[in-house]
C-alpha atoms as a PDB file:
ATOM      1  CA  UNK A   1      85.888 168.860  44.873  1.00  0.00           C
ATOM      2  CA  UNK A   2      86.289 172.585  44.311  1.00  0.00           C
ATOM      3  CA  UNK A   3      84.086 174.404  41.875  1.00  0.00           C
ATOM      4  CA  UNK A   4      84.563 174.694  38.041  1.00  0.00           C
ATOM      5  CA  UNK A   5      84.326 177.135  35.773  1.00  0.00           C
ATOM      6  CA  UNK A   6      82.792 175.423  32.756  1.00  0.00           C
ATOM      7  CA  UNK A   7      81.714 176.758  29.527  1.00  0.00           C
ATOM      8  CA  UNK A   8      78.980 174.629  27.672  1.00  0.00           C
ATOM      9  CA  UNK A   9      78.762 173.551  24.036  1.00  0.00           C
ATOM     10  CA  UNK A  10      75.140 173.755  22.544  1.00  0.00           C
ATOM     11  CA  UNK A  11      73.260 172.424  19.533  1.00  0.00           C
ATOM     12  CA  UNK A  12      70.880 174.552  17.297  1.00  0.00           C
ATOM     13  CA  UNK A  13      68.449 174.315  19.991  1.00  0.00           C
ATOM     14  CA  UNK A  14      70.360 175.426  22.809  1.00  0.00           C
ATOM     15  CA  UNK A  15      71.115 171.728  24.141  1.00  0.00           C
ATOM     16  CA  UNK A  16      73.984 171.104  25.974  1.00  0.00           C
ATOM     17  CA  UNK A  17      75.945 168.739  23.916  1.00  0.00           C
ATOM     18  CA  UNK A  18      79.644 169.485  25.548  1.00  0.00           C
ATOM     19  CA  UNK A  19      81.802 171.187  28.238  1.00  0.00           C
ATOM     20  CA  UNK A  20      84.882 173.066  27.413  1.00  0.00           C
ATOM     21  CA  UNK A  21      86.917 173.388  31.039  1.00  0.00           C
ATOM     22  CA  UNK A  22      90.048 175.351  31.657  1.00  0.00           C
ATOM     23  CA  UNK A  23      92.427 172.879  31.567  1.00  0.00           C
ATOM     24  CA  UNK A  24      93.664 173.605  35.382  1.00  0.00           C
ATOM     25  CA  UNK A  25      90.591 172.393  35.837  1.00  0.00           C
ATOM     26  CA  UNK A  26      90.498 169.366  33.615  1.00  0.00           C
ATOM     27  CA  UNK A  27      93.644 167.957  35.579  1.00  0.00           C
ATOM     28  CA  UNK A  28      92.087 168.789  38.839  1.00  0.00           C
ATOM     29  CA  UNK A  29      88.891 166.281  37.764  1.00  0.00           C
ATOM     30  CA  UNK A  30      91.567 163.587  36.665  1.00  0.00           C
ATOM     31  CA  UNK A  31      94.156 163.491  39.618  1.00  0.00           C
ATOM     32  CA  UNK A  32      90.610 163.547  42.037  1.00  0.00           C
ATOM     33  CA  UNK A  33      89.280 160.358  39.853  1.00  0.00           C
ATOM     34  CA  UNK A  34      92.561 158.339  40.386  1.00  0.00           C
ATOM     35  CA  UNK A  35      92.065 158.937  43.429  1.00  0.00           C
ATOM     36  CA  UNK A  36      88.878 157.753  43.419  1.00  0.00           C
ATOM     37  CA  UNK A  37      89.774 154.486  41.905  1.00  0.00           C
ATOM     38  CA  UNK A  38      92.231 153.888  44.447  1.00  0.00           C
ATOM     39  CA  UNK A  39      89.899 154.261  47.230  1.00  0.00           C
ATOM     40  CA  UNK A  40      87.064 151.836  45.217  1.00  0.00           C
ATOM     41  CA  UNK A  41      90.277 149.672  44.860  1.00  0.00           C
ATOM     42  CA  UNK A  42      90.864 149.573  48.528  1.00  0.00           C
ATOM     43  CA  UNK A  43      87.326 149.339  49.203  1.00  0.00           C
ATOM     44  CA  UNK A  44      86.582 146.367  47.254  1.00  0.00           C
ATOM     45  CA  UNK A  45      89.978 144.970  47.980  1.00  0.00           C
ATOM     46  CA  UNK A  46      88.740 145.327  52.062  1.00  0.00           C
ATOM     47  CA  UNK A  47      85.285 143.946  51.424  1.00  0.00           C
ATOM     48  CA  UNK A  48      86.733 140.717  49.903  1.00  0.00           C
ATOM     49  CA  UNK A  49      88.720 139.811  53.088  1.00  0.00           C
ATOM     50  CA  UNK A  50      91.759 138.692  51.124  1.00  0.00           C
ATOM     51  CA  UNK A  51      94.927 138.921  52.950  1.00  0.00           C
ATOM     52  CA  UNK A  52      97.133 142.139  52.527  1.00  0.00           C
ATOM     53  CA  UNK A  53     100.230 142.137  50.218  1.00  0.00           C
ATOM     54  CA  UNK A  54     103.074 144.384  49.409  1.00  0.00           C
ATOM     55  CA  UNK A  55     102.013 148.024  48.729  1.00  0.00           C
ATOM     56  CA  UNK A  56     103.933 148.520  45.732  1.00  0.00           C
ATOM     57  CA  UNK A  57     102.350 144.860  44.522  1.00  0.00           C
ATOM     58  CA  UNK A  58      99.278 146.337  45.163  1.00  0.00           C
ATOM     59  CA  UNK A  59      99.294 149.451  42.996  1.00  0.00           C
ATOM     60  CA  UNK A  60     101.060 147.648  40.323  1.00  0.00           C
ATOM     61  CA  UNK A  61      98.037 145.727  40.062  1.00  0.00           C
ATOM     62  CA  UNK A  62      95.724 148.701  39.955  1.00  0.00           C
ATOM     63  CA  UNK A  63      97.833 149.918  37.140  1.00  0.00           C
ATOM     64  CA  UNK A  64      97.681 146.674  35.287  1.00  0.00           C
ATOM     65  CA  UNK A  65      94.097 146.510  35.122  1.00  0.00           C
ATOM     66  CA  UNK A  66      93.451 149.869  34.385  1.00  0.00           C
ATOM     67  CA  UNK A  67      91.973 150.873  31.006  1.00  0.00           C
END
């Protein structure tokens, strides 16, 4: 994961309470967290020992179940 350039959001005190990102950067973080999920997908899907099925069955599942 490349490096951001992130501006922070503080309280009266000077507490971070929030990020503000360039939003080049924003979709960067979100296509890199699918991916993400598909690997944990894949992983879990591996470590269960289930027997393999149709790829396109596969991520229409991941989509399915996906918040």
């Amino acid at each position: 994961m490349g490096k951001f350039k992130e501006n922070y959001v503080v309280d009266a005190q000077g507490n971070p309470i929030g990020v503000v990102l360039d939003i080049a950067d924003y979709r960067k973080l979100l296509e890199e967290l699918e991916e993400l999920e598909s690997i944990r997908a894949y992983d879990a899907a591996m470590a269960l020992g289930d027997e393999a099925i149709p790829f396109e069955q596969a991520v229409a599942e991941i989509e399915q179940n996906r918040p």
